[in-house]
C-alpha atoms as a PDB file:
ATOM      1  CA  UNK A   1      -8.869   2.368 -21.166  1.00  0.00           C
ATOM      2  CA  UNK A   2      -8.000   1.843 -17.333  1.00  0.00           C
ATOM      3  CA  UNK A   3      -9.263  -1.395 -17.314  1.00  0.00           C
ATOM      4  CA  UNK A   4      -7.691  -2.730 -20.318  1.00  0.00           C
ATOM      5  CA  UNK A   5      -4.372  -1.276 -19.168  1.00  0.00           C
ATOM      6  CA  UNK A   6      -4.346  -2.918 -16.018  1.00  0.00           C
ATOM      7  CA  UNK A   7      -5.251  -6.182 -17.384  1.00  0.00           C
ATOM      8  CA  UNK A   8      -2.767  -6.263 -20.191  1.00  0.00           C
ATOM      9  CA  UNK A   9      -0.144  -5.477 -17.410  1.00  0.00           C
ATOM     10  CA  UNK A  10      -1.766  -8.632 -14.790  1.00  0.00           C
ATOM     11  CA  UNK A  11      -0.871 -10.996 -18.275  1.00  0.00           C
ATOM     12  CA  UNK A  12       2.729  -9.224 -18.439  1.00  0.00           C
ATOM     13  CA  UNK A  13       3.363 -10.228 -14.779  1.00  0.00           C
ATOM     14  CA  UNK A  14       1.683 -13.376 -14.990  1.00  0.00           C
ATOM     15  CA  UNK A  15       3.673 -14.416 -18.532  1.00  0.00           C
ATOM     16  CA  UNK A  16       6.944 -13.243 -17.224  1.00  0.00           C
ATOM     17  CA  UNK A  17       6.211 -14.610 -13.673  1.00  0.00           C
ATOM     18  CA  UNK A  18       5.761 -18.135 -15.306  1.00  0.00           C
ATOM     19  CA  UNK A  19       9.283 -18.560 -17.240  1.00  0.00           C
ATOM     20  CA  UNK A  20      11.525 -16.685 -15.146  1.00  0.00           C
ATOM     21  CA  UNK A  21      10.199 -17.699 -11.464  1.00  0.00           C
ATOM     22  CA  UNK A  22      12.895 -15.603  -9.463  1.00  0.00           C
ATOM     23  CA  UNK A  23      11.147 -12.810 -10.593  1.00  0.00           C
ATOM     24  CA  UNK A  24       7.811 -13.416  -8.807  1.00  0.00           C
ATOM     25  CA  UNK A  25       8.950 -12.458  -5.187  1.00  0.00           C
ATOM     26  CA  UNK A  26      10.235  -9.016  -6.816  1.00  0.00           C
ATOM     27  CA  UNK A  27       6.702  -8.973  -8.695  1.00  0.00           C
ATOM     28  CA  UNK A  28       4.693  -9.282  -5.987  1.00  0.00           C
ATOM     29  CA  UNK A  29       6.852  -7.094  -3.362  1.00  0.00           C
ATOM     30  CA  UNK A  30       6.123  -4.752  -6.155  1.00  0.00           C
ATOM     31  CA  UNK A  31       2.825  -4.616  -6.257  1.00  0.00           C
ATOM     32  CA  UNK A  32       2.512  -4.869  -2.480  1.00  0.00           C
ATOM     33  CA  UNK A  33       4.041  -1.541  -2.395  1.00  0.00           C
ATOM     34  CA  UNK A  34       1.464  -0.244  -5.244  1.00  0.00           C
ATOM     35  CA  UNK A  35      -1.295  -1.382  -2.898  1.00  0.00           C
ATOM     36  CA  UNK A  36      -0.239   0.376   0.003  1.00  0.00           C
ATOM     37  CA  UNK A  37       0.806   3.468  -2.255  1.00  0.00           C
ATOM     38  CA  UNK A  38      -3.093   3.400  -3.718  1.00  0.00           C
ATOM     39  CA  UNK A  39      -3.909   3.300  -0.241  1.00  0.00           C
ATOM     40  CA  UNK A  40      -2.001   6.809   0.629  1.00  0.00           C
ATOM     41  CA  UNK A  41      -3.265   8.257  -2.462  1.00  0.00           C
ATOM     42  CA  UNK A  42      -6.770   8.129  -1.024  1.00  0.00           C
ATOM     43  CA  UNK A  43      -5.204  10.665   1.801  1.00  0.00           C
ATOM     44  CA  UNK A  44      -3.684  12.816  -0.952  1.00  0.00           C
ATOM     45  CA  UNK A  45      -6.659  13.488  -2.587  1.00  0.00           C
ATOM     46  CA  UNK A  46      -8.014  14.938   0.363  1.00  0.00           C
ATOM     47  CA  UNK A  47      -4.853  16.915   0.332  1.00  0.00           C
ATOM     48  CA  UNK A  48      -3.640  14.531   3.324  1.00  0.00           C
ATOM     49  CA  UNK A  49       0.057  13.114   3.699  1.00  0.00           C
ATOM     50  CA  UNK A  50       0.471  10.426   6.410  1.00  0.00           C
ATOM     51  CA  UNK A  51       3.875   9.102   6.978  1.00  0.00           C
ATOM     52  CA  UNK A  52       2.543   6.378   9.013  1.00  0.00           C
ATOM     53  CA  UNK A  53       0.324   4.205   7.083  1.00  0.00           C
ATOM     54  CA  UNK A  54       3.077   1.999   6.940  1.00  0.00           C
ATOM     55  CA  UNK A  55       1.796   1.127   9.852  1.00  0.00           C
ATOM     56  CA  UNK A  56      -1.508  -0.475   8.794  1.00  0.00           C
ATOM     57  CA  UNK A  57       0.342  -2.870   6.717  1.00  0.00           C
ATOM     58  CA  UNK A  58       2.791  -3.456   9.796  1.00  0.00           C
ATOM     59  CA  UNK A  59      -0.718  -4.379  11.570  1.00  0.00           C
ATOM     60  CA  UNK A  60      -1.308  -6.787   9.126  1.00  0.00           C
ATOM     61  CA  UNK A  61       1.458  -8.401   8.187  1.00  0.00           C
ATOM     62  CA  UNK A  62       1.602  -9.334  12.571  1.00  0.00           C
ATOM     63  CA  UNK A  63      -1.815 -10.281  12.556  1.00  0.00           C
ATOM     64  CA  UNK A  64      -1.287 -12.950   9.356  1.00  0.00           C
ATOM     65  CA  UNK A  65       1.825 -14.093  11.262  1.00  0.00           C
ATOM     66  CA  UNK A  66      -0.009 -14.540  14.848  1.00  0.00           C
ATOM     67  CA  UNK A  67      -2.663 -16.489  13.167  1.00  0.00           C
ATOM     68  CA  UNK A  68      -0.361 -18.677  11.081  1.00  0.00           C
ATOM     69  CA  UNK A  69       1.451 -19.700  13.825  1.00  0.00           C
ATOM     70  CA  UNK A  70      -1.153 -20.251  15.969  1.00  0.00           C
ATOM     71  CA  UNK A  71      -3.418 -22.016  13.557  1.00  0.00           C
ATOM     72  CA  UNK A  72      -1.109 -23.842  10.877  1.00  0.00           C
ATOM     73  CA  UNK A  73      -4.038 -25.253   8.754  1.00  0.00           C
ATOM     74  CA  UNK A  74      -5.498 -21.581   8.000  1.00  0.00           C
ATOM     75  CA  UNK A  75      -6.054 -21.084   4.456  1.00  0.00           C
ATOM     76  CA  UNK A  76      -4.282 -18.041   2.879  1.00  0.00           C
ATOM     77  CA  UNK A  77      -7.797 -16.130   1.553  1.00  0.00           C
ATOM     78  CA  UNK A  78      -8.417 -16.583   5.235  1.00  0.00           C
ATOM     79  CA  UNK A  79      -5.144 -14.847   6.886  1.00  0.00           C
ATOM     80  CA  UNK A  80      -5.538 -12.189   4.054  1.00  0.00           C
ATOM     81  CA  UNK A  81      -8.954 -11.188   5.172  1.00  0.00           C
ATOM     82  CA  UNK A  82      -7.978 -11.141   8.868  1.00  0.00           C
ATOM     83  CA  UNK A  83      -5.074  -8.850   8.435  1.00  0.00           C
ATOM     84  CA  UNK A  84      -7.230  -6.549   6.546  1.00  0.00           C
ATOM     85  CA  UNK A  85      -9.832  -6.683   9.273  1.00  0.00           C
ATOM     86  CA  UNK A  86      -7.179  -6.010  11.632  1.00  0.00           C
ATOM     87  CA  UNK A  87      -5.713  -3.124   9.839  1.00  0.00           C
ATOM     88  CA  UNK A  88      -9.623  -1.732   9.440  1.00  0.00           C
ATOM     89  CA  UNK A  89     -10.543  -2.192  13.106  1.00  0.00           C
ATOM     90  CA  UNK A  90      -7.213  -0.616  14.024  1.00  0.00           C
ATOM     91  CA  UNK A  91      -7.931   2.562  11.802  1.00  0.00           C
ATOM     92  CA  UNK A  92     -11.648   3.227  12.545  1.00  0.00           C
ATOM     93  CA  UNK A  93     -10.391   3.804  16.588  1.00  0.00           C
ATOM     94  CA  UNK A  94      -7.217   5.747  15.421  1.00  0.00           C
ATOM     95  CA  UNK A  95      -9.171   7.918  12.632  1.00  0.00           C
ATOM     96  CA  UNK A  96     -11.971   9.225  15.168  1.00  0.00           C
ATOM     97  CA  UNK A  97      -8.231  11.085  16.506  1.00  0.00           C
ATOM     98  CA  UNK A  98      -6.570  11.682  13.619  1.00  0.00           C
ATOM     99  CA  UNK A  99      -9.708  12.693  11.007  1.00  0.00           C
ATOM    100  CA  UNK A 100      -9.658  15.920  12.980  1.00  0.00           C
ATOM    101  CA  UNK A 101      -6.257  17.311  11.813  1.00  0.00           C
ATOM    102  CA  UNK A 102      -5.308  18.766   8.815  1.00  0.00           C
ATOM    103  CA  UNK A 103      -1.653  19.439   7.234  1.00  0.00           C
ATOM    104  CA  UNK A 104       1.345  18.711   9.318  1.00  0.00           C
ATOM    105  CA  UNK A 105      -0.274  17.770  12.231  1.00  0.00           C
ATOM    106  CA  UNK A 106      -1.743  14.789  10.488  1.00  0.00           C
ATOM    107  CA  UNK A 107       1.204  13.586   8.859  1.00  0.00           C
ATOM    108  CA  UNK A 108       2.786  13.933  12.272  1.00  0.00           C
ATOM    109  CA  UNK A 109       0.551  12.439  14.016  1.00  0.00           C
ATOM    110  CA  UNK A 110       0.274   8.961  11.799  1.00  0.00           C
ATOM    111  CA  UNK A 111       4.115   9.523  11.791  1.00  0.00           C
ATOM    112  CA  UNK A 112       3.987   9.589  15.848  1.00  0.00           C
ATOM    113  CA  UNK A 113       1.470   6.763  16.239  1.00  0.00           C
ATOM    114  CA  UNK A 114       3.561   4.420  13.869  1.00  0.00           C
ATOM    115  CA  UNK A 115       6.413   4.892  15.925  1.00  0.00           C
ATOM    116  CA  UNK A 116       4.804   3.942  18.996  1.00  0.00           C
ATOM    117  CA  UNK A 117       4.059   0.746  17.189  1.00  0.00           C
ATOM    118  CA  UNK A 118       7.392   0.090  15.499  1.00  0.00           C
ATOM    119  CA  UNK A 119       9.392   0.783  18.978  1.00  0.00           C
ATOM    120  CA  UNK A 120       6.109  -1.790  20.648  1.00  0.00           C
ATOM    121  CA  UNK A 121       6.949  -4.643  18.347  1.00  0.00           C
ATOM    122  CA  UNK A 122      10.703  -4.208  19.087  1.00  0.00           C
ATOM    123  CA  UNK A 123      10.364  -4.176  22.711  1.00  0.00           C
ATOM    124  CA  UNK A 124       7.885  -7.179  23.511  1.00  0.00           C
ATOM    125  CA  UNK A 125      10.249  -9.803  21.793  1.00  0.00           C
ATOM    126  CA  UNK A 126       8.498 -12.791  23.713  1.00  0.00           C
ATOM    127  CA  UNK A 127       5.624 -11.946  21.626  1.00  0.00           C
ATOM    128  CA  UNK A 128       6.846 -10.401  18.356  1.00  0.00           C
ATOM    129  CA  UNK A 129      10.037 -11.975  18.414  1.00  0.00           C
ATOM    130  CA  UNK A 130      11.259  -8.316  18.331  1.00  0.00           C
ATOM    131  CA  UNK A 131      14.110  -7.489  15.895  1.00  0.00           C
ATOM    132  CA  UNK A 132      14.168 -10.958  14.647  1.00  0.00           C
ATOM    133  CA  UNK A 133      10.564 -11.001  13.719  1.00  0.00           C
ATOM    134  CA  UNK A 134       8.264 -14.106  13.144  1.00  0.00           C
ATOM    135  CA  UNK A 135       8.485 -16.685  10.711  1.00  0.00           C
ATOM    136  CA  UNK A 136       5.593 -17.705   8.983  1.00  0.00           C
ATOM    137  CA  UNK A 137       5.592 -21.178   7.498  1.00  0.00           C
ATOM    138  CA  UNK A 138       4.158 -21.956   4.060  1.00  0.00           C
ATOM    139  CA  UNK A 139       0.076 -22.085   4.227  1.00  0.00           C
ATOM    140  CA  UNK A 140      -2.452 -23.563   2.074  1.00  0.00           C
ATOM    141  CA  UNK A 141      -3.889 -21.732  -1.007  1.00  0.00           C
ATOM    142  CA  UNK A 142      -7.593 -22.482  -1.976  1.00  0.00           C
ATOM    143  CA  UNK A 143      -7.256 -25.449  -0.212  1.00  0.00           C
ATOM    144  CA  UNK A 144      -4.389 -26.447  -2.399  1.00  0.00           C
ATOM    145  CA  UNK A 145      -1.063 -27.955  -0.481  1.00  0.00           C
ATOM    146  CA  UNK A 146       1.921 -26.599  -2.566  1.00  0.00           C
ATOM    147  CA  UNK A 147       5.759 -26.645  -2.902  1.00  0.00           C
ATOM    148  CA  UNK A 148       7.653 -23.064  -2.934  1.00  0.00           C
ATOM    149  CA  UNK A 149       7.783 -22.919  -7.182  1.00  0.00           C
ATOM    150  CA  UNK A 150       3.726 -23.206  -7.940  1.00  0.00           C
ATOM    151  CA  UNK A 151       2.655 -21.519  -4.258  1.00  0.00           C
ATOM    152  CA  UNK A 152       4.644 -18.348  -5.340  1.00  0.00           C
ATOM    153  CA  UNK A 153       3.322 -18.403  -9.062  1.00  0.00           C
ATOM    154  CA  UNK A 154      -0.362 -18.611  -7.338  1.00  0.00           C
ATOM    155  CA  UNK A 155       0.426 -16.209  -4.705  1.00  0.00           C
ATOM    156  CA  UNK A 156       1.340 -13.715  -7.465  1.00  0.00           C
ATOM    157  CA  UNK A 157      -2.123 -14.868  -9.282  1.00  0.00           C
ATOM    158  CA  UNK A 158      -3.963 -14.169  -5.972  1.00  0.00           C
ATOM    159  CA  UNK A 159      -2.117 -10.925  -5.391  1.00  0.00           C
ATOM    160  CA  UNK A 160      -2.819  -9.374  -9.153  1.00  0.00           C
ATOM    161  CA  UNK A 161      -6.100 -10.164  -8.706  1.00  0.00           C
ATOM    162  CA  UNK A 162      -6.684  -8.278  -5.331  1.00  0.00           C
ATOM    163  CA  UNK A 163      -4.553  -4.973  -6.892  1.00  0.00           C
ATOM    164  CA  UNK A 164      -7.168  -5.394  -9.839  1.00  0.00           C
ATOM    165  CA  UNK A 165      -9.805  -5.258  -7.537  1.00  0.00           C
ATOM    166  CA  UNK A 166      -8.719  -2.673  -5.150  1.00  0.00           C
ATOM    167  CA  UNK A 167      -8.028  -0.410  -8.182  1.00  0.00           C
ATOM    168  CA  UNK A 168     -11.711  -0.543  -9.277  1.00  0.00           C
ATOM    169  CA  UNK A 169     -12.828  -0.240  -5.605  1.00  0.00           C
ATOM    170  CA  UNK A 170     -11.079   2.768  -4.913  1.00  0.00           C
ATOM    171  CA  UNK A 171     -11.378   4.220  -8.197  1.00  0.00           C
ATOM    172  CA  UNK A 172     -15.038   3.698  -7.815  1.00  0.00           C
ATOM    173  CA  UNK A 173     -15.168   5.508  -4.617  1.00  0.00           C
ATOM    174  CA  UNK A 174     -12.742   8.315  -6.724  1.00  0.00           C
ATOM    175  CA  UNK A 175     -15.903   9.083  -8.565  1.00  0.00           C
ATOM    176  CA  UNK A 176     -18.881   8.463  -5.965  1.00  0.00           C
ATOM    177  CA  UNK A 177     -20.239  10.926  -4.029  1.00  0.00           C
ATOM    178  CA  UNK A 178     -17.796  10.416  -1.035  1.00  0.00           C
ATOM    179  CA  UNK A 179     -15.138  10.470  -3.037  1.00  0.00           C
ATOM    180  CA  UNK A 180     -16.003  13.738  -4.633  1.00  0.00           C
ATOM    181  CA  UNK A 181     -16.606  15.192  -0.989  1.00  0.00           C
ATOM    182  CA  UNK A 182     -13.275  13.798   0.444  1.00  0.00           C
ATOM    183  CA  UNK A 183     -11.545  15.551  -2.871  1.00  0.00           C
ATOM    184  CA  UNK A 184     -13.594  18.780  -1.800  1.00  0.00           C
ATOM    185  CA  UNK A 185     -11.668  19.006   1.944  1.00  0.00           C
ATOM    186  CA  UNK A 186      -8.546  19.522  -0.118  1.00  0.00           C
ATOM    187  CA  UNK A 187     -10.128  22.509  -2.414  1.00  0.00           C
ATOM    188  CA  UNK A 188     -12.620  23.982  -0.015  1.00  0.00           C
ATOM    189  CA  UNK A 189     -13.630  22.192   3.767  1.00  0.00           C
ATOM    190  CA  UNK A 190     -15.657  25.588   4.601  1.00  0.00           C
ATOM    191  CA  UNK A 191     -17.846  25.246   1.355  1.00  0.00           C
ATOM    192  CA  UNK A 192     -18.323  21.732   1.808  1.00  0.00           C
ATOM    193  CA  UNK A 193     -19.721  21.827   5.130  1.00  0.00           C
ATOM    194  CA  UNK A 194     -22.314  24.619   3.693  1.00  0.00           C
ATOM    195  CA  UNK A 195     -23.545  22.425   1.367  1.00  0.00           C
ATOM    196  CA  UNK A 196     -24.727  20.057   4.737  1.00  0.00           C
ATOM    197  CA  UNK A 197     -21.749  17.442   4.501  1.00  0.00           C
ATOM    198  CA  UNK A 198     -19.347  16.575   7.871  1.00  0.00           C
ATOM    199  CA  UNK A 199     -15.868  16.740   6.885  1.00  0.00           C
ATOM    200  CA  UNK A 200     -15.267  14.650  10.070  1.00  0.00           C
ATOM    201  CA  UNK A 201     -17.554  12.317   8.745  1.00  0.00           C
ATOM    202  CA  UNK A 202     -16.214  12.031   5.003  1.00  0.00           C
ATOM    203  CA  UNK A 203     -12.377  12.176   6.336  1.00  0.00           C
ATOM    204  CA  UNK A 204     -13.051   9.721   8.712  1.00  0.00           C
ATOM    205  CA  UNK A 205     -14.204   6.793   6.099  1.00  0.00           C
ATOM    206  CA  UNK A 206     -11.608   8.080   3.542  1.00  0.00           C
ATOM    207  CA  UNK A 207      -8.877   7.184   6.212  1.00  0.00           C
ATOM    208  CA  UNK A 208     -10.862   3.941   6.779  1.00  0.00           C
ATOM    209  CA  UNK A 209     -10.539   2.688   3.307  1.00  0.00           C
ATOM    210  CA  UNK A 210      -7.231   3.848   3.247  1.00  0.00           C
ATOM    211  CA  UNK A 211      -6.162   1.514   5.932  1.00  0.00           C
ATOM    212  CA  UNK A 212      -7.956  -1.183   4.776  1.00  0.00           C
ATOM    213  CA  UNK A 213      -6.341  -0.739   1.181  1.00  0.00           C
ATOM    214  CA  UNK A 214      -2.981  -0.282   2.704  1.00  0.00           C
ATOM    215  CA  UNK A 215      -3.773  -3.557   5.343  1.00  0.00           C
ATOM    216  CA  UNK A 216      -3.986  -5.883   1.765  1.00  0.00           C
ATOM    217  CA  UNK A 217      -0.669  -4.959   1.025  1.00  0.00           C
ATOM    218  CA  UNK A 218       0.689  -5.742   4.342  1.00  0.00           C
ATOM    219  CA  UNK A 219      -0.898  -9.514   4.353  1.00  0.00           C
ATOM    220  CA  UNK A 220       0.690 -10.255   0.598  1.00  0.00           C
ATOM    221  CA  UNK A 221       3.945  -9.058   1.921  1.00  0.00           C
ATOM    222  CA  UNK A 222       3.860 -11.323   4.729  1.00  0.00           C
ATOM    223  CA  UNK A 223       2.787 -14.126   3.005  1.00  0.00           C
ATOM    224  CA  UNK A 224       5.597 -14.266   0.330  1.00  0.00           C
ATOM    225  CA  UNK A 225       8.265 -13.056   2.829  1.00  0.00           C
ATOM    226  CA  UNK A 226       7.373 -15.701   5.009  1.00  0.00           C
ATOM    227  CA  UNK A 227       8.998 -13.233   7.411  1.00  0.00           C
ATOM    228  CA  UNK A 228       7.531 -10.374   9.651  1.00  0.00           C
ATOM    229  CA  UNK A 229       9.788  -7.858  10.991  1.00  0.00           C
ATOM    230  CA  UNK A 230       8.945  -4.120  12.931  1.00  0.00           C
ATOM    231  CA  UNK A 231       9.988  -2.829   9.722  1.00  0.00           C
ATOM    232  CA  UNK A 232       7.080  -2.978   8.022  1.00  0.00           C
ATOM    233  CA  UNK A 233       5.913  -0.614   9.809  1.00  0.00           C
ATOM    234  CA  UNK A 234       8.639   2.004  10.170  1.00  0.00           C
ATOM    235  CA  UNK A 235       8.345   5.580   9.074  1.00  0.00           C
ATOM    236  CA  UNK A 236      11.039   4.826   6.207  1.00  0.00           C
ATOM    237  CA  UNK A 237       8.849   2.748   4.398  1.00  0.00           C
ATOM    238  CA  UNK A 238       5.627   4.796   4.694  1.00  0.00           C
ATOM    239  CA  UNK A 239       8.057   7.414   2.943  1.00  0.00           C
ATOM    240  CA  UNK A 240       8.248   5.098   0.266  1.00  0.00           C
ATOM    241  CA  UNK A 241       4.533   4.491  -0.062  1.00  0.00           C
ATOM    242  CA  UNK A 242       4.394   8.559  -0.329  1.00  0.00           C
ATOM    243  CA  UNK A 243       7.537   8.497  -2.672  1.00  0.00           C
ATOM    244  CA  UNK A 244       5.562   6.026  -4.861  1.00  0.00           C
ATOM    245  CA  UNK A 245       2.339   8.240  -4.702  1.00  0.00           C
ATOM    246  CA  UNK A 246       4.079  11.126  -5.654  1.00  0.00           C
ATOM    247  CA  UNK A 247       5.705   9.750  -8.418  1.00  0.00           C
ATOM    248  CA  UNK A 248       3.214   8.432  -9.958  1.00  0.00           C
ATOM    249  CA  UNK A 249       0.128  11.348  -9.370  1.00  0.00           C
ATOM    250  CA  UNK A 250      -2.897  10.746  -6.843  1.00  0.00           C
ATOM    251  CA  UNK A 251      -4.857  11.779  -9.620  1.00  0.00           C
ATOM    252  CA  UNK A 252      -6.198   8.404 -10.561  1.00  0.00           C
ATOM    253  CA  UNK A 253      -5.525   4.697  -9.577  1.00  0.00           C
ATOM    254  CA  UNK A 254      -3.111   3.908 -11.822  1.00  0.00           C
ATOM    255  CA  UNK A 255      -0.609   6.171 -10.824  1.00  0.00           C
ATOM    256  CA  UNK A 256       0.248   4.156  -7.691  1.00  0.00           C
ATOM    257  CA  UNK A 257       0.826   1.169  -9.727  1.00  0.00           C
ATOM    258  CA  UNK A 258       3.232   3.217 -12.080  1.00  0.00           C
ATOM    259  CA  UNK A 259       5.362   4.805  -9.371  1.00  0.00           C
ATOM    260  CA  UNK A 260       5.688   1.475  -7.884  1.00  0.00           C
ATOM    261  CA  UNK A 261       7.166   0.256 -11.068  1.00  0.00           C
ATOM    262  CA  UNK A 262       9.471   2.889 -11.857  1.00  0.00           C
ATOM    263  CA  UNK A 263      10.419   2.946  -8.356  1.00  0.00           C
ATOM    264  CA  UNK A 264      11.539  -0.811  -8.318  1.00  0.00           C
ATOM    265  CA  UNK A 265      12.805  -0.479 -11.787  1.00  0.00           C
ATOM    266  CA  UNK A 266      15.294   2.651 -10.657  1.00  0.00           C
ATOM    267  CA  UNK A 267      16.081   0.868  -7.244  1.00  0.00           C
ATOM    268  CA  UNK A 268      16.987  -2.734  -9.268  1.00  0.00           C
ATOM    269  CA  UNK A 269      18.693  -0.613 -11.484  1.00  0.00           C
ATOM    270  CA  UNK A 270      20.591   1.440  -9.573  1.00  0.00           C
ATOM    271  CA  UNK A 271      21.513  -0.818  -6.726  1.00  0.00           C
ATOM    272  CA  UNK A 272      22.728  -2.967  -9.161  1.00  0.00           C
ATOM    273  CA  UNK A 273      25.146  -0.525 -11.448  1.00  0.00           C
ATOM    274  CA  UNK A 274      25.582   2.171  -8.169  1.00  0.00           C
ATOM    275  CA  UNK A 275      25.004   0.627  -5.280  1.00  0.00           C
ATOM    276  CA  UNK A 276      26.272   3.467  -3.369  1.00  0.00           C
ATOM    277  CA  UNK A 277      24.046   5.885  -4.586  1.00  0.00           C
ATOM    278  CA  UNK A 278      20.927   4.157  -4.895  1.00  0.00           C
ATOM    279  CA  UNK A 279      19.211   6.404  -2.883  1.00  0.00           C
ATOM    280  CA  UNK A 280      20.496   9.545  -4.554  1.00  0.00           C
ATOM    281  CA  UNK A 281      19.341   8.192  -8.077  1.00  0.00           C
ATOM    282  CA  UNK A 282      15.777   7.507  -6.682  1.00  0.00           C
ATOM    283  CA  UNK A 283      15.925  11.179  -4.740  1.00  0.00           C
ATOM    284  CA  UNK A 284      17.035  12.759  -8.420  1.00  0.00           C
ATOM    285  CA  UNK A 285      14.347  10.582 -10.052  1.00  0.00           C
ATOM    286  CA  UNK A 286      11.553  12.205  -8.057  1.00  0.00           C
ATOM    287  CA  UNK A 287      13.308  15.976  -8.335  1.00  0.00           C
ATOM    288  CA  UNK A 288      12.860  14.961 -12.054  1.00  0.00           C
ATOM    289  CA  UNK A 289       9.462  14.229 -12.167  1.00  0.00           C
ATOM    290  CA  UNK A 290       8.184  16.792  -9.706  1.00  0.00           C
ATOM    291  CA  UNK A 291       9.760  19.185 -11.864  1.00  0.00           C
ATOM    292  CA  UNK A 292       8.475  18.300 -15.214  1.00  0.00           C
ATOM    293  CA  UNK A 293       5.898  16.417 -14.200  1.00  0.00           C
ATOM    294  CA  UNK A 294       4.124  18.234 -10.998  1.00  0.00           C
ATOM    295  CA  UNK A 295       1.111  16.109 -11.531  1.00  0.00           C
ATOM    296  CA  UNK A 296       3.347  13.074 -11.367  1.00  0.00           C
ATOM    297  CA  UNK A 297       3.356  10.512 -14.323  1.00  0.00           C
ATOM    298  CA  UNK A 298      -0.427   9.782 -14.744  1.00  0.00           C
ATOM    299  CA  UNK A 299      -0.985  13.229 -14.802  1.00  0.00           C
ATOM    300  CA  UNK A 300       0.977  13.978 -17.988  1.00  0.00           C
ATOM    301  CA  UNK A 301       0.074  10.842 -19.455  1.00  0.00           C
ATOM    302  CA  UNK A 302      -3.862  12.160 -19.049  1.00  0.00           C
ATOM    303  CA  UNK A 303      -3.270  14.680 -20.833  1.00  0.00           C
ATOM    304  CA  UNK A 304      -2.218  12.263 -24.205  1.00  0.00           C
ATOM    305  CA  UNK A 305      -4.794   9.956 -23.665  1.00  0.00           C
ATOM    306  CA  UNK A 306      -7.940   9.278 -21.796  1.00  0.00           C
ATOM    307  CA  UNK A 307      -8.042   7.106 -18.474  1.00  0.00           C
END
């Protein structure tokens, strides 16, 4: 059922993507911040809330830009996979710290470390081009040389496909043995170090796919901004990654990609009609939810059918 709902949604964003074009950047922004929101949900199911993975994405989206700068002919699979790289050699230093907290003191301490990095990139403007950000200029796809129109339409191809393939990665890992142990630090850490596993060990590579989950969204968001900016990374948009993740239920993949998609449909919606109180509709939208749905969206729609 997961499957075919996620691929009947890739055609959806592909067919609409293909006759109304100005809808692709919105499209893929959208599923950038499903990505990254997949990516905190591996935290939450350890019972984890960072509000700093923003960060990882912040990582890199800096790392595409340095590279495309420095290196104009660099193919876009290429930048992609070195932002992600990045984002994963950044979080297996910072997760030997962090692994070791629990609660508050982890959220705070992500929170504290992206921080560090958002005031970092603001500061050294000779390198970062600080509030003003870098400019990326249009790269290569597959090889392929193309105008704005058809490289968007392929960058959302490219994009769908790595969401479709994150989803069964980490939805994989959901039900693996690691998974099932990273689940068991929420319910019981004491029991599961009993039974001969290191909840250092199986927190540690949780937060390292998590990064590296969250550093794919950052690279597709640089790439069709063409623009990298310290907020990226600021603690305001990892809110929005747990906003999404909370809306939607950590309880299985798909709920990051349907709190990302109510979330941009309320924010369109709303900034459009009240644009004064866009953020008080999206704040009422989660009360909502949370309310009648404390298992956010996927979890009440598991309980009609089968995922």
């Amino acid at each position: 059922m997961i499957y075919a709902i996620g691929i009947i949604g890739a055609v959806v964003a592909l067919v609409t993507g293909y006759f109304v074009s100005w809808i692709i950047t919105p499209i893929i922004i959208g599923i950038t911040y499903a990505i990254a929101a997949l990516g905190v949900s591996v935290m939450m199911r350890a019972g984890q809330v960072s509000f700093g993975h923003a960060m990882y994405a912040c990582i890199a989206a800096y790392t595409v830009a340095f590279l495309a700068r420095a290196y104009p002919g660099l193919d876009v699979v290429v930048l992609v996979l070195a932002g992600v790289l990045a984002a994963g050699i950044a979080s297996m230093v910072i997760g030997v710290f962090v692994a070791r907290y629990r609660g508050i003191f982890f959220g705070m301490l992500n929170l504290a470390l992206s921080m560090v990095l958002f005031a970092l990139l603001g500061k050294l403007y000779h390198i970062t081009g600080g509030t003003d950000g870098l400019r990326i200029e249009r790269p290569s796809i597959l090889g392929m040389e193309l105008e704005r129109a058809p490289y968007e339409f392929v960058l959302l191809v490219v994009t769908l496909f790595i969401a479709l393939l994150l989803a069964w990665w980490v939805q994989r890992y959901f039900r693996s043995g690691n998974g099932e142990a990273l689940a068991a630090i929420k319910t019981n850490e004491t029991r599961l170090e009993y039974l001969g596993f290191s909840a250092y060990s199986v927190m540690w590579r949780g937060y390292l796919i998590s990064a590296i989950v969250v550093g794919f969204s950052g690279s597709m968001l640089a790439l069709i901004q063409g623009l990298v900016t310290p907020e990226i990374g600021l603690w305001l948009r990892s809110g929005e990654y747990v906003f999404i993740a909370i809306l939607g239920g950590a309880g299985h993949v798909i709920g990051a990609f349907l709190g990302a998609l109510v979330f941009e449909a309320v924010k369109l919606v709303s900034t459009a009609y009240f644009p004064g109180l866009w953020q008080f509709i999206l704040g009422l939208t989660l009360i909502i939810v949370i309310f009648l749905f404390p298992r956010g969206i996927v979890g009440e729609l598991s309980k009609r059918i089968k995922l």
